[in-house]
Protein backbone atom coordinates (compact mmCIF):
# COMPACT_ATOMS: atom_id res chain seq x y z
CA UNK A 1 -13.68 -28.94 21.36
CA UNK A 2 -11.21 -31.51 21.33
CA UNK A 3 -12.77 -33.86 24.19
CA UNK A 4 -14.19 -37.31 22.83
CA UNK A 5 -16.67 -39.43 25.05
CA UNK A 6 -17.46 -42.81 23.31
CA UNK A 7 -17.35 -46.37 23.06
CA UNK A 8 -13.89 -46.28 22.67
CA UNK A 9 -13.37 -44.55 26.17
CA UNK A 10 -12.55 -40.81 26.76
CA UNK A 11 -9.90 -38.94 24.72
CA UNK A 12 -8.99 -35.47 24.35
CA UNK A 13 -6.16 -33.56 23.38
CA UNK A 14 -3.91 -31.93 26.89
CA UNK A 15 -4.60 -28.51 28.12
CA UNK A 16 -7.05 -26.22 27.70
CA UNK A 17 -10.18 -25.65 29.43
CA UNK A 18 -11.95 -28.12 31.42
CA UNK A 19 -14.92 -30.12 29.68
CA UNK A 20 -13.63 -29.16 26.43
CA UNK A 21 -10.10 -30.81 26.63
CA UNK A 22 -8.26 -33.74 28.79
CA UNK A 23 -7.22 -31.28 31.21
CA UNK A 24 -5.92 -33.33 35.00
CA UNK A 25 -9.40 -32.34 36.23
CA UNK A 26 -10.98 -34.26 33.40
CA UNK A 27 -8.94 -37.05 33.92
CA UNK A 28 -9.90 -37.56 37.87
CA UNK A 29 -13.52 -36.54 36.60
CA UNK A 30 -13.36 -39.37 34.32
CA UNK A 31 -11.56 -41.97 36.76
CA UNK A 32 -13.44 -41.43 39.30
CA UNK A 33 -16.65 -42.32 37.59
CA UNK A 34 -14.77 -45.44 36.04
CA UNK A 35 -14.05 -46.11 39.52
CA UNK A 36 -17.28 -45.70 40.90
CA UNK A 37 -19.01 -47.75 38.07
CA UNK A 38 -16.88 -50.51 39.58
CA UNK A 39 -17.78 -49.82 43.32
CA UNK A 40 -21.31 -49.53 42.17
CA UNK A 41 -21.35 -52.92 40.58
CA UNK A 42 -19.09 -55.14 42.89
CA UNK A 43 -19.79 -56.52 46.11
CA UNK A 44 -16.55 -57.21 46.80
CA UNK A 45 -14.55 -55.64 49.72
CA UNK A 46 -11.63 -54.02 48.11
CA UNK A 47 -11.58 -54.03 44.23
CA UNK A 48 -8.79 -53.94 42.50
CA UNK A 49 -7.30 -52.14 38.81
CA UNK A 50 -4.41 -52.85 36.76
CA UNK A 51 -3.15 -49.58 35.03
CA UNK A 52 -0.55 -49.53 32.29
CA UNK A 53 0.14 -46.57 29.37
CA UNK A 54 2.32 -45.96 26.29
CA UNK A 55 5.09 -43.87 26.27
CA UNK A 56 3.25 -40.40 25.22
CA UNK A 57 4.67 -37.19 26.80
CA UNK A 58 1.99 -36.20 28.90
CA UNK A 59 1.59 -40.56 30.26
CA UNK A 60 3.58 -39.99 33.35
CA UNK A 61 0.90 -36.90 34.59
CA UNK A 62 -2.28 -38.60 33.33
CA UNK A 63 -1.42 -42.16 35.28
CA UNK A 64 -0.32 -40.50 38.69
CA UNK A 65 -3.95 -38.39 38.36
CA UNK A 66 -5.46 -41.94 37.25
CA UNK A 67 -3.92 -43.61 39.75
CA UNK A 68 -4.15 -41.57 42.73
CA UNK A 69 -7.88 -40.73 42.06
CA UNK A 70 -8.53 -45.08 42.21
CA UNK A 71 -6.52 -44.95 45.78
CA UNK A 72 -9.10 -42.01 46.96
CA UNK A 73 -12.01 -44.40 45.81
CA UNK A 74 -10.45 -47.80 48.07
CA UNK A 75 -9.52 -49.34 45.36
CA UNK A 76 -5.80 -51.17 44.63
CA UNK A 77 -4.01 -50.51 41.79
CA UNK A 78 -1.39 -53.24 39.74
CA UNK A 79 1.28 -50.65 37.65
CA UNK A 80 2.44 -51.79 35.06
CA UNK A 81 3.99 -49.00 34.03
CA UNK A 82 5.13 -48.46 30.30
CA UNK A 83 3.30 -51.04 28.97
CA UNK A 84 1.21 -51.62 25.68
CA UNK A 85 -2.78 -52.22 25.26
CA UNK A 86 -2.99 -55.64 25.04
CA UNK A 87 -0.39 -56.34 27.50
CA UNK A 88 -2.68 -54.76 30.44
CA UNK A 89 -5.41 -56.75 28.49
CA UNK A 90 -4.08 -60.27 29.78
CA UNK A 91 -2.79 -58.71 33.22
CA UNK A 92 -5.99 -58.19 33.88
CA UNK A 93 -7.53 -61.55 34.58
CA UNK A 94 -3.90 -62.76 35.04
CA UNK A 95 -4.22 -61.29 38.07
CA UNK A 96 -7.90 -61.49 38.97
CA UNK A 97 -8.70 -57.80 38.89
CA UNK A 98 -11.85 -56.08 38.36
CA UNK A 99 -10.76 -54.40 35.86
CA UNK A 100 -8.04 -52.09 33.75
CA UNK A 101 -7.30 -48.87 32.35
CA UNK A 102 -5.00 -48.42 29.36
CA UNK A 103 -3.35 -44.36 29.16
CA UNK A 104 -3.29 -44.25 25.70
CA UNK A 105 -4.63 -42.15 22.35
CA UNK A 106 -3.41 -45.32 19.75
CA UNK A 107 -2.87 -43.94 17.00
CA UNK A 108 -3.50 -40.22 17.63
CA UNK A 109 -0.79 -37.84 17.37
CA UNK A 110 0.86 -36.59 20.58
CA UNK A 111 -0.96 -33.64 21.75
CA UNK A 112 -3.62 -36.38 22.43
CA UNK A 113 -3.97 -38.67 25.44
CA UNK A 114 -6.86 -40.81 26.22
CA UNK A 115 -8.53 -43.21 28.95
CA UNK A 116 -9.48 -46.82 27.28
CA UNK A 117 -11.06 -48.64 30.11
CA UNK A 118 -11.21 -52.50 30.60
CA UNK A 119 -14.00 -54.80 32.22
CA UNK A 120 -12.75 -57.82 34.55
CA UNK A 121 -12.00 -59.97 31.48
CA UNK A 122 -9.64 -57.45 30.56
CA UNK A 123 -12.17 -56.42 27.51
CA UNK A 124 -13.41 -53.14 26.39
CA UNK A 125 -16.79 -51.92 28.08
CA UNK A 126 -19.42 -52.14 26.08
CA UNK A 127 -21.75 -49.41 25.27
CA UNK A 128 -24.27 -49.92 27.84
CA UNK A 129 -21.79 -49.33 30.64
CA UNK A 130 -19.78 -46.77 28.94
CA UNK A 131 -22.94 -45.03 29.18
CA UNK A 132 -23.31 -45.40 32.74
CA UNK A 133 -19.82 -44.16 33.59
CA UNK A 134 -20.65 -40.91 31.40
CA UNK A 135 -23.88 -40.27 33.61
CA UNK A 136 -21.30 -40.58 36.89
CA UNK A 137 -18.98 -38.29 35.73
CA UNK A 138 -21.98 -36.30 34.25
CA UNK A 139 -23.62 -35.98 38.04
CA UNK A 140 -19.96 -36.40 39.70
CA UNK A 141 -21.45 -39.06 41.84
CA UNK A 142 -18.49 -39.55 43.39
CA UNK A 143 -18.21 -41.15 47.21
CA UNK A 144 -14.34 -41.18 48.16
CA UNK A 145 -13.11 -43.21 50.97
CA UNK A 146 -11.62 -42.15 54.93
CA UNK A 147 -8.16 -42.19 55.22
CA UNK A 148 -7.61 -45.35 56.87
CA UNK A 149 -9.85 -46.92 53.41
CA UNK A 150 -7.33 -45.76 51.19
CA UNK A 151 -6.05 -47.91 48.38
CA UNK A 152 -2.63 -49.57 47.91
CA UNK A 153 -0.10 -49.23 44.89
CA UNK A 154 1.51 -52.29 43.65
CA UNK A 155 4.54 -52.19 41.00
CA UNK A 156 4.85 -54.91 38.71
CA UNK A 157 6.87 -53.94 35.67
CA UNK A 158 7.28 -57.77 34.85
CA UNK A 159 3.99 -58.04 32.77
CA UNK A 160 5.76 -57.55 28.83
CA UNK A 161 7.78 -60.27 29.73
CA UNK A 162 4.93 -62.43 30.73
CA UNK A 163 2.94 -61.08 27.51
CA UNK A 164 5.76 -62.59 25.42
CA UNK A 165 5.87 -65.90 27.34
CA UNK A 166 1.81 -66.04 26.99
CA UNK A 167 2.34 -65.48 23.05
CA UNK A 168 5.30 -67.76 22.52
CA UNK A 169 3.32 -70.57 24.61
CA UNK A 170 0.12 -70.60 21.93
CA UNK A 171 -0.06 -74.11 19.84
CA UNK A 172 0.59 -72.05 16.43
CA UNK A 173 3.53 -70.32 17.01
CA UNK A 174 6.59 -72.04 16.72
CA UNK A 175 9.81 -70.04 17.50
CA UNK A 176 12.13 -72.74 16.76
CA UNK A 177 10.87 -73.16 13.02
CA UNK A 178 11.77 -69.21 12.97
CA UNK A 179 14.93 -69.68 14.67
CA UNK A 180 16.18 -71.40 11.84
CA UNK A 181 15.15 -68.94 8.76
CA UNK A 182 17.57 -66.44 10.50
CA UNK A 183 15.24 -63.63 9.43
CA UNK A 184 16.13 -59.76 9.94
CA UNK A 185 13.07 -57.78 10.62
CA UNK A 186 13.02 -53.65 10.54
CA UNK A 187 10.88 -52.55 13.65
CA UNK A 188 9.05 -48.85 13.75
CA UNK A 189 7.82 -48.55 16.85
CA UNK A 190 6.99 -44.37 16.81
CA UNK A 191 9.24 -43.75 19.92
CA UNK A 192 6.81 -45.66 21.97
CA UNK A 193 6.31 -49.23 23.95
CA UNK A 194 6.67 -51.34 20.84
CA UNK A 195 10.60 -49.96 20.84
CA UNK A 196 10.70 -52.50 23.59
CA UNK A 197 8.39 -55.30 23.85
CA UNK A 198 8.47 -56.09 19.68
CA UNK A 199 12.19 -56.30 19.47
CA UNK A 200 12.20 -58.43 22.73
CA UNK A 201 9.69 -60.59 21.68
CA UNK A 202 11.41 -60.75 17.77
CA UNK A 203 14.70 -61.40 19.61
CA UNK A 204 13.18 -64.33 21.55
CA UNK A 205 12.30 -66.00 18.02
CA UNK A 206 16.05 -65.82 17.02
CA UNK A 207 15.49 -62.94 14.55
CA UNK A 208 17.87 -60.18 13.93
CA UNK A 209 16.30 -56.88 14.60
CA UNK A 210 17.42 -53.37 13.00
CA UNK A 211 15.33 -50.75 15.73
CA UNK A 212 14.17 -47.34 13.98
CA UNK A 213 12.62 -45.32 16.38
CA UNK A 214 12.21 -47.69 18.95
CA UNK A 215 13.50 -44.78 22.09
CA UNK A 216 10.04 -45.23 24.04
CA UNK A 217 10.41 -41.44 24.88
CA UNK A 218 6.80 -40.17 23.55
CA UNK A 219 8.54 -37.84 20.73
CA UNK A 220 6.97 -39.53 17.77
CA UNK A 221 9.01 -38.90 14.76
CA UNK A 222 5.94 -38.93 12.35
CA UNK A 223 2.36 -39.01 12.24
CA UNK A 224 1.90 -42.38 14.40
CA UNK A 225 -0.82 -43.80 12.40
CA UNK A 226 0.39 -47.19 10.31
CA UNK A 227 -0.48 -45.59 6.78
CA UNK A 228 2.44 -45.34 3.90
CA UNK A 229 1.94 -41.50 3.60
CA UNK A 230 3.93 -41.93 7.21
CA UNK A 231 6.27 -44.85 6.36
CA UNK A 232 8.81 -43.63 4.01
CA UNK A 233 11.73 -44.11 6.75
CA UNK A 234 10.90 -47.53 7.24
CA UNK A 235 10.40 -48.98 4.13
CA UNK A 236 13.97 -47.13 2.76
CA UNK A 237 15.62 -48.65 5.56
CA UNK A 238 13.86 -52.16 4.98
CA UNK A 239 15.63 -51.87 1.13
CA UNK A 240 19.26 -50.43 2.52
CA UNK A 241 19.15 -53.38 5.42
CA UNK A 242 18.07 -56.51 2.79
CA UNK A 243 15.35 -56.84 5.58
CA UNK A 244 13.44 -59.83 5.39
CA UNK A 245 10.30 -57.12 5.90
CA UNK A 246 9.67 -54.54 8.30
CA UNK A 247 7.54 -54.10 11.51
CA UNK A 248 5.41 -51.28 12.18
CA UNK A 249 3.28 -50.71 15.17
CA UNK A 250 1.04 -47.31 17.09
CA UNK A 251 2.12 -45.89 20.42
CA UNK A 252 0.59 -48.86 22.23
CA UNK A 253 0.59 -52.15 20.11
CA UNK A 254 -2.82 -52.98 18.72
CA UNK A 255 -2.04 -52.01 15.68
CA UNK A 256 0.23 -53.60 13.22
CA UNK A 257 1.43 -53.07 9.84
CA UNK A 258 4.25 -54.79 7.95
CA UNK A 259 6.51 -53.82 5.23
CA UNK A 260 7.56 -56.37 2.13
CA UNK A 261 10.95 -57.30 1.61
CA UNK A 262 10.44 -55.39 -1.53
CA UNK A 263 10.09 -51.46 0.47
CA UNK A 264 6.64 -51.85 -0.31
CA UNK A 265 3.45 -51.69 2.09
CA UNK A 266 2.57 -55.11 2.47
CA UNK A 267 -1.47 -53.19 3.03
CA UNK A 268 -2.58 -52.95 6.84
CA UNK A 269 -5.52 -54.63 5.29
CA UNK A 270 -3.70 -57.49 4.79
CA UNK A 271 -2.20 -58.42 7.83
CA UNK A 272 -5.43 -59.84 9.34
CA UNK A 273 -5.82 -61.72 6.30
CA UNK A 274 -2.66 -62.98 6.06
CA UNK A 275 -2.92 -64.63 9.70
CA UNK A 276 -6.27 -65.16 9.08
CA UNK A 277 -5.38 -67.37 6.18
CA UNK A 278 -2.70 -69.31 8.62
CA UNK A 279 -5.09 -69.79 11.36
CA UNK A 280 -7.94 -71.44 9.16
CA UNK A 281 -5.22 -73.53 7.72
CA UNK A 282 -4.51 -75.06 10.96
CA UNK A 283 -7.97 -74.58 12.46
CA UNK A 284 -10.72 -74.39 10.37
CA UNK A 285 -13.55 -72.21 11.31
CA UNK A 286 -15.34 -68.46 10.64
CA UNK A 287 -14.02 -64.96 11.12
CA UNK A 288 -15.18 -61.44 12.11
CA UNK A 289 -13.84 -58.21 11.03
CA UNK A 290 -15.69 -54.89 10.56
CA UNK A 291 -17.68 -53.12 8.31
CA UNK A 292 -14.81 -50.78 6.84
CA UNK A 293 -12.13 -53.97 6.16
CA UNK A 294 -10.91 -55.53 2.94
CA UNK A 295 -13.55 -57.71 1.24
CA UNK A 296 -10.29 -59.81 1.27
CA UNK A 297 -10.71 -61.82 4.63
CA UNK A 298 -13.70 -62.68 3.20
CA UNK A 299 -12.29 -64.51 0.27
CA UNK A 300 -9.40 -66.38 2.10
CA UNK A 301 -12.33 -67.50 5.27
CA UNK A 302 -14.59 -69.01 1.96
CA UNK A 303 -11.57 -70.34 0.50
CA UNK A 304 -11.25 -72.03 3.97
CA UNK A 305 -14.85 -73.24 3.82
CA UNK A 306 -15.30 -70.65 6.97
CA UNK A 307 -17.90 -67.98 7.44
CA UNK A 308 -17.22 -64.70 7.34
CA UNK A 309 -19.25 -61.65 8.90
CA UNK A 310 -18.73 -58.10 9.54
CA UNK A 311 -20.03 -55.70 12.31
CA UNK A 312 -19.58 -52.21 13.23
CA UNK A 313 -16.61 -50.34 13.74
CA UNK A 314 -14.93 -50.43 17.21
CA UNK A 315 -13.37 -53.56 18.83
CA UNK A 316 -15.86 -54.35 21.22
CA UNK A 317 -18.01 -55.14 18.22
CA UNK A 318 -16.48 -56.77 16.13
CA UNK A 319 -15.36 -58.77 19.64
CA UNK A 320 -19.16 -59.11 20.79
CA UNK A 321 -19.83 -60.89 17.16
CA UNK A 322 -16.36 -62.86 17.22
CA UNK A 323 -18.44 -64.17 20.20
CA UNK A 324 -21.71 -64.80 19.10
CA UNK A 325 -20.16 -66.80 15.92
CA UNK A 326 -17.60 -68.66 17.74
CA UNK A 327 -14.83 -67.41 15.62
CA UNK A 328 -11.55 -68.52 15.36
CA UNK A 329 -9.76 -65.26 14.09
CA UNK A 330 -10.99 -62.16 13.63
CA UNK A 331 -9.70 -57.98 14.02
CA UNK A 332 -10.19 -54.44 12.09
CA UNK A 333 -8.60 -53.52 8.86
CA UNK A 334 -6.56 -51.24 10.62
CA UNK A 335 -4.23 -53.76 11.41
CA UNK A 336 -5.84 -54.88 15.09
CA UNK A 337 -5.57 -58.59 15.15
CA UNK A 338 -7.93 -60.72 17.59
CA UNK A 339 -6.81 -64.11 18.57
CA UNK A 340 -9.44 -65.41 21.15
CA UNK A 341 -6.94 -68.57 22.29
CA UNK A 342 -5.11 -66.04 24.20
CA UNK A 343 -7.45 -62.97 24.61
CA UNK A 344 -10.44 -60.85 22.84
CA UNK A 345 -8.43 -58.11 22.20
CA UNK A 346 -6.39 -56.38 19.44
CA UNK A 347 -2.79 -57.59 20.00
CA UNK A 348 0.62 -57.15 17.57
CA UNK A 349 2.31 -59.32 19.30
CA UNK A 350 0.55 -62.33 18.95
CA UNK A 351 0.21 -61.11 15.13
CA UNK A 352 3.91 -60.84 14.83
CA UNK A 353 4.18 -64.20 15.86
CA UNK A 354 1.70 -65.76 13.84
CA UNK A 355 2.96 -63.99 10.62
CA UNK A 356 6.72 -65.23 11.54
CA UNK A 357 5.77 -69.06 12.10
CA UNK A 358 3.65 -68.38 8.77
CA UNK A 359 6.11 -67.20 6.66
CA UNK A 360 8.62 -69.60 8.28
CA UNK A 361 6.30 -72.56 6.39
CA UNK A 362 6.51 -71.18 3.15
CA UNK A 363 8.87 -70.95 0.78
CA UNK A 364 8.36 -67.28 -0.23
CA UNK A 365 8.99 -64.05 0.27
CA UNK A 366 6.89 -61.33 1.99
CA UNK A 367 5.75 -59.76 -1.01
CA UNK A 368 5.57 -63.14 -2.91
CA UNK A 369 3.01 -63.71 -0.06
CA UNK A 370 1.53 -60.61 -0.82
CA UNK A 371 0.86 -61.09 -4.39
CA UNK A 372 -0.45 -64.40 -3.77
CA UNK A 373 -3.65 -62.80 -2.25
CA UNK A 374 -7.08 -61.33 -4.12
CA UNK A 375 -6.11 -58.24 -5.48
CA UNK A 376 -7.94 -55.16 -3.64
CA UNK A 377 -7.07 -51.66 -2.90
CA UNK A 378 -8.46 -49.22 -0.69
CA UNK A 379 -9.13 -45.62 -0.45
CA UNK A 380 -9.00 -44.16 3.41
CA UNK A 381 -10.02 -40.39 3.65
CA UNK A 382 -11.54 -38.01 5.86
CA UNK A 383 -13.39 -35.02 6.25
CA UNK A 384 -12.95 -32.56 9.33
CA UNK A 385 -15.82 -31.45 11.26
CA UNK A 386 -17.18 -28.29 11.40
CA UNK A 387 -20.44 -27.42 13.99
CA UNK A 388 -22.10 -26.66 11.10
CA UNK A 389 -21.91 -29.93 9.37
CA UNK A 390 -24.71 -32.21 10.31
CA UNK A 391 -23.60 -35.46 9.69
CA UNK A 392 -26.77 -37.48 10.36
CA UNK A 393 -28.18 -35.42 7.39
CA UNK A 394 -25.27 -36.02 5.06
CA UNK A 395 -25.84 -39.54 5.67
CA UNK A 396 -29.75 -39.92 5.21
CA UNK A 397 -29.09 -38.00 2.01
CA UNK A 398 -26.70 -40.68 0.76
CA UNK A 399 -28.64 -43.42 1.70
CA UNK A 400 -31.57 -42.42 -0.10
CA UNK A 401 -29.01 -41.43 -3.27
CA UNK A 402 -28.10 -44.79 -3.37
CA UNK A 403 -31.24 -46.55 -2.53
CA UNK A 404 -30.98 -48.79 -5.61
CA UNK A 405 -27.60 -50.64 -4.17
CA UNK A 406 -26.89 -52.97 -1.59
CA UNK A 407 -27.18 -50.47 1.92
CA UNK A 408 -26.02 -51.29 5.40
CA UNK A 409 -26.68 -49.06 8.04
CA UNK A 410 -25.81 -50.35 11.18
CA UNK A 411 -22.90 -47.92 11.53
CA UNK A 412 -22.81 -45.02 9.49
CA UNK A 413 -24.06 -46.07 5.88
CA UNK A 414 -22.02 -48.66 3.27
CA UNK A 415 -22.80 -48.98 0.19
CA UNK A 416 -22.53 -51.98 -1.68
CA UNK A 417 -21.65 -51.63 -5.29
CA UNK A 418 -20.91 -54.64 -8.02
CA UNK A 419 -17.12 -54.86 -7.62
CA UNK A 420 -16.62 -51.53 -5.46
CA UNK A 421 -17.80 -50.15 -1.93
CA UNK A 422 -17.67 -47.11 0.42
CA UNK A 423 -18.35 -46.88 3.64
CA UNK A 424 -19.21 -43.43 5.20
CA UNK A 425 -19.39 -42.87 9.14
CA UNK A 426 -18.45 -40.45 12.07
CA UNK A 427 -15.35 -41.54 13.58
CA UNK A 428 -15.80 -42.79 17.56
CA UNK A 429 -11.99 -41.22 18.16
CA UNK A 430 -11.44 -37.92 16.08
CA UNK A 431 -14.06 -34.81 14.75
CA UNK A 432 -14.06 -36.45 11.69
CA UNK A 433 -15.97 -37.82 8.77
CA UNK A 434 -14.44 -41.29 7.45
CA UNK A 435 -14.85 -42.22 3.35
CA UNK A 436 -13.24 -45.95 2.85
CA UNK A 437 -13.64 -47.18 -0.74
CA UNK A 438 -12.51 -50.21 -2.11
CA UNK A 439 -12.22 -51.74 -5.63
CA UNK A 440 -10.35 -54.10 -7.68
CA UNK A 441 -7.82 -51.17 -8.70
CA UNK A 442 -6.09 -48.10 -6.60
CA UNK A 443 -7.32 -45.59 -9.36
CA UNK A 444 -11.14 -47.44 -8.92
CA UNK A 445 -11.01 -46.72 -5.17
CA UNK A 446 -9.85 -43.25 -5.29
CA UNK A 447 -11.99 -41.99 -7.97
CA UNK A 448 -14.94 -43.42 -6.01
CA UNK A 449 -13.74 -41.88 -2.72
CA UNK A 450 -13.71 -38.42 -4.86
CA UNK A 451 -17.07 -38.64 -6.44
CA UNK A 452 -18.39 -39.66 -2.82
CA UNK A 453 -16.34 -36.82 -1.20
CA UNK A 454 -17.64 -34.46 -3.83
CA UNK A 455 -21.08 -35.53 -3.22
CA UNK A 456 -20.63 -35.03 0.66
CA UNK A 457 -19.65 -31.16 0.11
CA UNK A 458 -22.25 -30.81 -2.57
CA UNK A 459 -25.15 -31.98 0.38
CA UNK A 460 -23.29 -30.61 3.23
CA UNK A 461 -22.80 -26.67 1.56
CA UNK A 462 -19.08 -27.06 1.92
C-alpha cells in the first residue's frame, strides 16, 4: 500500500487500486475534500486556488483531475503550469488566493506523484486541518456546484519569472557583486523545473551555466534525491568543466545541494549553514532547523551570538517554531532553506542566491568555504516497512535502552550522546524507518547507524 496521508499532504505512487494508490479517483477524492475544507471555512463568494506542478510524467493527468475537480466545487483556479514549490508558494498571496496546491512527490522517484496543499499565506497546512480534509475525503462530503456556478481557469505561466524578480529584489542578494566574479556553475536539475527556472535565475546574476539534465521532461536520469550515492554525473562534470561548483536541486526546487569546486559534496547539511552563517552576518538573530539536521547550524548561530532551536521533522514545524522565535533563517538538513523576508517556505532559489552573493564576498573557494566550517558527518539510512514491524514498539524499546542519555521524543526518539547522536523516526513521505547519526568522523556516524540498525532488527525479529 503505497498511498501516504500526512502532514506533508497526500502521496502515492500511480496506478493501482483505488485507496491503496494515487489512482485519478484518489486524486478528485483528495481535491475535492481540499476544496471543500476551503468552502467550509470561507465566507467568501467565489474562492480562488493557484495550482502549479513539476515536470513528473504522470503531472499533466494529475493537474487536469486537480483542476477540473476545483471548477466542479465553484472555485477559480490561477495555472501556473510547470512550475516549482516555492514558486506557487509566493503566487499565492501574490495574487490574493485562498490557497494553493503544489503536484509534486519532491524528492520521490517517478512512479510517485503527490498533492502538497497550501493555506492562503501560501504555507503548508498544519496538522489540525490536514486532519480535517482527511475526515472530508474520509465521508466524501462533497457538495459540487450547478452548472451556471462553475469555476473559471486562468493561465498565467509568468510566475518563475516573477519568483526570480522577488529573489533578486531581497536586501542580501547582490547580483552585480556576482556579475563581476564571472563564475561558471554546473546545474542538475533531474529532468525537472529547476532545468529552467535555476539556470534563468543563475543567468540573471551574470554566471555561466553548463545544464546537465536540465530537459524538464519528467524522465529523471537517477534517483532524484540530492544524496552523493546519486551525484556521480555531476560532480565529474563539475571537475571536466573547472566549475566554480555545481547546483543540484529535486523535481520541484525546495531542495538544494551544491557541489565544491573540488568534485566533492559540499554536504546538503551544509547549505543551510552556509547561508545561515551569511544571513547572521548581516542580520544578527536565532535560527530553526529540525531535529534530524547537522549540530552544525548550531555552532555558526552561537558563533553569531544567535539562538538556535530544533523542532520536528516536516516544514510546517520547523516553520511554526521559525515563528514563535522570530527567526531570521532557518530550513531542514535536507537542503530546504527558509528565508522568512520573502516567504516561510523551503526555496532553492533564494538559497542559490544567497550562497552566490556569499561566496562573491569572500576570497575563497567553495570547498575552502567548506573546510572552514565545524567538522561533522552524517549517517542517513533507512529501513523498509513491513506490516509486521511495529514501529511504536521499536521505538519505546530504544528509548528505554538508552534511558541514561540525553532523549527527545517529540518526533520519533533522538538520542543524545557526548559527541554523537541518532535520531530514529517513521518517515511522513515513504513506508520507511529513518536512522540519522552524526559524529565528529564519517566512520563514527556509520558505525553508530550500524549498531543502532542492528539493534532495531534485534527488537523488531527481523
Amino acid at each position: 500500500m503505497t498511498l501516504i496521508k500526512s502532514i506533508s499532504g497526500i502521496r502515492g505512487t500511480i496506478g493501482g487500486k483505488v485507496g491503496d494508490n494515487l489512482t485519478p479517483v484518489d486524486a478528485v477524492k483528495f481535491a475535492s475534500a481540499y476544496g471543500t475544507f476551503l468552502k467550509n471555512n470561507s465566507s467568501k463568494e467565489k474562492l480562488t486556488v493557484v495550482i502549479g506542478r513539476d515536470a513528473r510524467i504522470s503531472g499533466s493527468m494529475i493537474h487536469n483531475l486537480v483542476q477540473n475537480t476545483l471548477i466542479g466545487l465553484g472555485i477559480n483556479v490561477i495555472d501556473l503550469g510547470l512550475s516549482t514549490t516555492p514558486t506557487v508558494e509566493v503566487a499565492v498571496p501574490l495574487e490574493k488566493a485562498d490557497g494553493g496546491i503544489i503536484l509534486t512527490a519532491s524528492h520521490n522517484p517517478k512512479q510517485w506523484n503527490a498533492l502538497k496543499l497550501l493555506n492562503e499565506k501560501g504555507e503548508f497546512l498544519n496538522g489540525a486541518d490536514g486532519a480535517k480534509i482527511l475526515e472530508i475525503a474520509e465521508a466524501e462530503a462533497f457538495d459540487f456546484v450547478d452548472v451556471d456556478s462553475l469555476g473559471e481557469i486562468t493561465t498565467n505561466d509568468s510566475y518563475m519569472d516573477i519568483h526570480i524578480d522577488e529573489v533578486l529584489d531581497l536586501p542580501l542578494v547582490d547580483a552585480d557583486l556576482v556579475k563581476t566574479k564571472k563564475y561558471k556553475v554546473v546545474v542538475d536539475a533531474v529532468n525537472s523545473t529547476g532545468g529552467i527556472v535555476i539556470p534563468n535565475l543563475l543567468e540573471q546574476m551574470g554566471v555561466e551555466v553548463v545544464k546537465l539534465y536540465c530537459e524538464p521532461n519528467g524522465h529523471f536520469p537517477h534517483n532524484p534525491e540530492p544524496l552523493k550515492e546519486h551525484l556521480g554525473d555531476i560532480c565529474k562534470l563539475v571537475v571536466e568543466e573547472k566549475a566554480d561548483f555545481g547546483i543540484v536541486v529535486d523535481p520541484d526546487v525546495d531542495r538544494l545541494a551544491f557541489i565544491s569546486n573540488d568534485g566533492e559534496m559540499f554536504g546538503e547539511e551544509y547549505t543551510l549553514v552556509a547561508i545561515a552563517d551569511y544571513v547572521l552576518s548581516k542580520t544578527p538573530g536565532n535560527t530553526v532547523s529540525n531535529m534530524s539536521s547537522s549540530r552544525a547550524l548550531r555552532d555558526i548561530t552561537n558563533k553569531h551570538n544567535g539562538s538556535y532551536q530544533a523542532s520536528a521533522v516536516g516544514e510546517v514545524n520547523v516553520v511554526e517554531l521559525m515563528k514563535a522565535t522570530n527567526a531570521i533563517i532557518g530550513g531542514e538538513g535536507n537542503g530546504g532553506i527558509i528565508y522568512p523576508e520573502l516567504h516561510y517556505g523551503r526555496d532553492s532559489l533564494v538559497g542559490v542566491a544567497l550562497f552566490l552573493t556569499y561566496l562573491a564576498n569572500q576570497d575563497k573557494t567553495v570547498a575552502e568555504l567548506r573546510a572552514s566550517y565545524p567538522q561533522y558527518y552524517m549517517s542517513k539510512n533507512k529501513i523498509e516497512l513491513t506490516p509486521q514491524i511495529d514501529v511504536d514498539a521499536i521505538l519505546v524499546a530504544m528509548t528505554e535502552k538508552y534511558k541514561n542519555e540525553e532523549i527527545n521524543t517529540i518526533d520519533g526518539v533522538k538520542i543524545d550522546f557526548a559527541t554523537e547522536w541518532v535520531h530514529l523516526r517513521k518517515s511522513n513521505t515513504e513506508p520507511i524507518i529513518r536512522i540519522y547519526t552524526e559524529a565528529p568522523t564519517q566512520a563514527e556516524a556509520d558505525k553508530l547507524a550500524f549498531r543502532i540498525i542492528d539493534e532495531i532488527k534485534a527488537v523488531a525479529g527481523i
